[in-house]
N, C-alpha and C. Protein backbone atom coordinates (compact mmCIF):
# COMPACT_ATOMS: atom_id res chain seq x y z
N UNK A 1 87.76 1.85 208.90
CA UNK A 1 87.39 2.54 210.13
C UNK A 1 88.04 3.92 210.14
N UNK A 2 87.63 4.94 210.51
CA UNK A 2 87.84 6.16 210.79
C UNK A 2 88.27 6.53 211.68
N UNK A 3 88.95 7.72 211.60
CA UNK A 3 89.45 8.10 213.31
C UNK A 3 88.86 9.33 213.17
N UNK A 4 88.08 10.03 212.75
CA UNK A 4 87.43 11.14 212.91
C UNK A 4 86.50 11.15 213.92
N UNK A 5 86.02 12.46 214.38
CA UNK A 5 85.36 12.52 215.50
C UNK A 5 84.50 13.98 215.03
N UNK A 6 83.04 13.53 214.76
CA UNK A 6 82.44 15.16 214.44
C UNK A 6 81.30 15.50 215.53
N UNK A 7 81.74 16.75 215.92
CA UNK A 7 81.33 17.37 217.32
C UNK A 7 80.35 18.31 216.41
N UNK A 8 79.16 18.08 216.87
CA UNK A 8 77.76 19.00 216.11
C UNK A 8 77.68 19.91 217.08
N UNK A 9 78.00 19.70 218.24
CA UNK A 9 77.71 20.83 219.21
C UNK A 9 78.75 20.53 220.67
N UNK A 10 78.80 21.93 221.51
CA UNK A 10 79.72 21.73 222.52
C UNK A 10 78.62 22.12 223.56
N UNK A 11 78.73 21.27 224.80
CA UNK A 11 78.22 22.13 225.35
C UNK A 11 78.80 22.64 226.99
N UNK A 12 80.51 22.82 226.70
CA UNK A 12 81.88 23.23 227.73
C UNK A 12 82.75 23.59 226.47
N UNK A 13 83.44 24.91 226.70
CA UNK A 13 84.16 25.18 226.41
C UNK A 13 85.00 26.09 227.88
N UNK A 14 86.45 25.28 228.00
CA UNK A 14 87.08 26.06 228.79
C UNK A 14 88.76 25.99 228.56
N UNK A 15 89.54 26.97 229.24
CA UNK A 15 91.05 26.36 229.31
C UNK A 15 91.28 26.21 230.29
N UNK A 16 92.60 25.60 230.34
CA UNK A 16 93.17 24.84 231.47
C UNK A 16 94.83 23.98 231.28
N UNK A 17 96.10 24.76 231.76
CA UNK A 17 97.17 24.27 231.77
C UNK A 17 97.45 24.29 230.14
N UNK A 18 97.03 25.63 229.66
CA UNK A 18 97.34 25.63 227.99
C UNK A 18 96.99 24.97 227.12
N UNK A 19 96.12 24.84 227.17
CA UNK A 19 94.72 23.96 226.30
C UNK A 19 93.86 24.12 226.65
N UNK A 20 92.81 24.00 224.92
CA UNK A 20 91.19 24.34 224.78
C UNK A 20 91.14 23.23 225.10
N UNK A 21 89.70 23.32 225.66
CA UNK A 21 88.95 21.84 225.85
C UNK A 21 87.64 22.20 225.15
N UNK A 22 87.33 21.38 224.38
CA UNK A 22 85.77 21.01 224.15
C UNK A 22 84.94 20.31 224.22
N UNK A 23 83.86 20.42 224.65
CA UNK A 23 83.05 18.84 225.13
C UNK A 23 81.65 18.85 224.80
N UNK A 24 81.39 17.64 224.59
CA UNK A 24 80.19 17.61 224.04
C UNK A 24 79.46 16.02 224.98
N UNK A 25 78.54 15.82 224.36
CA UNK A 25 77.73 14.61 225.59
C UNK A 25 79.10 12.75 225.38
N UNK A 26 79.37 12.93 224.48
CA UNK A 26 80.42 11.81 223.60
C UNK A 26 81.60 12.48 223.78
N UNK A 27 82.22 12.80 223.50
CA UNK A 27 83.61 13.07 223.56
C UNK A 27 84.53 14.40 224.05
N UNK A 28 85.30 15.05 224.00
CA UNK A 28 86.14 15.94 224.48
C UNK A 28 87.45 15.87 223.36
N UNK A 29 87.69 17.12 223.36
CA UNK A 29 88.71 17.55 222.26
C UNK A 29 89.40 18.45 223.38
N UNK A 30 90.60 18.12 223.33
CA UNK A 30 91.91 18.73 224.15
C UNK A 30 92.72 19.21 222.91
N UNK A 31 92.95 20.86 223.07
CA UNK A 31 93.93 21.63 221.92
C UNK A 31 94.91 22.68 222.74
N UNK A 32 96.30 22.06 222.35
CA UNK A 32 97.00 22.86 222.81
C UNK A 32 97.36 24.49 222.21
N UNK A 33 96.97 25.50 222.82
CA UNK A 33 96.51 26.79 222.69
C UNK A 33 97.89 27.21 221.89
N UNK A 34 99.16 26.93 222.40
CA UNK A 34 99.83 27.39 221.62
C UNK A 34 99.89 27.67 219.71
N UNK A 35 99.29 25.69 219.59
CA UNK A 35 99.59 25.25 217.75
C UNK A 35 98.65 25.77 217.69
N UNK A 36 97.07 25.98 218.29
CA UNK A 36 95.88 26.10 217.99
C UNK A 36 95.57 28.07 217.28
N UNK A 37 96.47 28.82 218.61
CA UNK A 37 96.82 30.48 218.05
C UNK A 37 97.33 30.47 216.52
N UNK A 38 98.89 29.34 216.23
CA UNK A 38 98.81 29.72 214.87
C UNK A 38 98.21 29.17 213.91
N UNK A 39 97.19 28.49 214.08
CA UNK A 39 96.55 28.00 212.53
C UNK A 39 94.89 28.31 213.13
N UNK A 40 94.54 29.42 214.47
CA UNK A 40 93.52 30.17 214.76
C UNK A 40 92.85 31.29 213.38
N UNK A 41 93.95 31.78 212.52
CA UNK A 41 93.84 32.89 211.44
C UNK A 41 93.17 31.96 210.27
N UNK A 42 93.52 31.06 210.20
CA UNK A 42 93.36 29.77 208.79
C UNK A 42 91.92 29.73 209.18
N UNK A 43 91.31 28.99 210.66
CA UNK A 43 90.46 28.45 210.48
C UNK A 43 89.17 29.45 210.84
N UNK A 44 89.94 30.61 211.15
CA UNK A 44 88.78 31.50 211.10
C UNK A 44 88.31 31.92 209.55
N UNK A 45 89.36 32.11 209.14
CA UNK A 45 88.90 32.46 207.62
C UNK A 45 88.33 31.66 206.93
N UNK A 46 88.94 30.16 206.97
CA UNK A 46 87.80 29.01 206.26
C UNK A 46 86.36 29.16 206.74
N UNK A 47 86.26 28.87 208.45
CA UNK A 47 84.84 29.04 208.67
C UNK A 47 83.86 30.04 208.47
N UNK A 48 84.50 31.43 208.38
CA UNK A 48 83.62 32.44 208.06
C UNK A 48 83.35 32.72 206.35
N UNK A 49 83.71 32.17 205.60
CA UNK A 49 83.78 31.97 204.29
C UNK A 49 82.78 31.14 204.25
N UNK A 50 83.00 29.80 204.65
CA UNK A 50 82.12 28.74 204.71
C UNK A 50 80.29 28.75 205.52
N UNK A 51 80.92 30.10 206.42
CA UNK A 51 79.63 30.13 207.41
C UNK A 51 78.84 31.25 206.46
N UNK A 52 79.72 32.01 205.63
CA UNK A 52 78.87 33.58 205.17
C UNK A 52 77.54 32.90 203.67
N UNK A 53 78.15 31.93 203.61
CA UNK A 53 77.32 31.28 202.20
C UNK A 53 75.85 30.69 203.29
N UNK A 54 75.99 30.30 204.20
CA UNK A 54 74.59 29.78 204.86
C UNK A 54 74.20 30.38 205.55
N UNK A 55 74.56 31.49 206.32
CA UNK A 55 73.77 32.58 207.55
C UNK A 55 74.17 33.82 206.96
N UNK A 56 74.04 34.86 206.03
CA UNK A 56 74.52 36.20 206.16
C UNK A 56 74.35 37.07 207.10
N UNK A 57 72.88 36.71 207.26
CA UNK A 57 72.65 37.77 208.78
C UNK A 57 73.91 37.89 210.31
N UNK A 58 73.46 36.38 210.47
CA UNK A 58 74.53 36.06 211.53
C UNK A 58 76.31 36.58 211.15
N UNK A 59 76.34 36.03 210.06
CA UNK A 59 77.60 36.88 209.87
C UNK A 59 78.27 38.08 209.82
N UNK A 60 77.36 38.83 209.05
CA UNK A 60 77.07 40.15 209.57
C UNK A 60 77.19 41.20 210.56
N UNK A 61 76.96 40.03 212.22
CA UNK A 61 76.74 40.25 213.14
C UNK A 61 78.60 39.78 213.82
N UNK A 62 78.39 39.12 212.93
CA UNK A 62 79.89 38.39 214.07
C UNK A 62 80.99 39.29 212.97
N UNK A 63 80.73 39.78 212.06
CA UNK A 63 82.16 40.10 211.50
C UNK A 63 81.84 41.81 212.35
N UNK A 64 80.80 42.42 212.68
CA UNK A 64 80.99 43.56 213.20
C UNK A 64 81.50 43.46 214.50
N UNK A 65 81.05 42.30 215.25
CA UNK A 65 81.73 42.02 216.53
C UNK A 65 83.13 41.82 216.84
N UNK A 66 83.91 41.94 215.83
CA UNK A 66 85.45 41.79 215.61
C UNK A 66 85.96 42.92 215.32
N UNK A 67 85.57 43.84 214.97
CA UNK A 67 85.77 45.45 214.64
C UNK A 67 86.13 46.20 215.70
């Protein structure tokens, strides 16, 4: 048995008392904002690495939006 939990989509994202929340129709993911800021740099870089091989366009778009 697994303890993983894979969220295909959110459809709430908010904070509250120093934590992300994410929610989807099944479950909710509570992240405390503090640990989440420092390993925020890691998982941006994995995902946009990971995201630039299947959407370039879109990426494109989001890496100018950070500029």
């Amino acid at each position: 048995m697994s303890n993983n939990i894979y969220i295909h989509e959110t459809h709430t994202i908010y904070v509250e008392n120093n934590e992300l929340h994410l929610l989807n129709d099944k479950h909710s993911i509570v992240i405390n904002i503090d640990t989440f800021m420092h390993d925020l740099p890691a998982i941006v870089s994995l995902c946009s690495k990971e995201y630039k091989k299947t959407n370039k366009e879109l990426y494109k778009r989001l890496k100018q939006s950070l500029k």
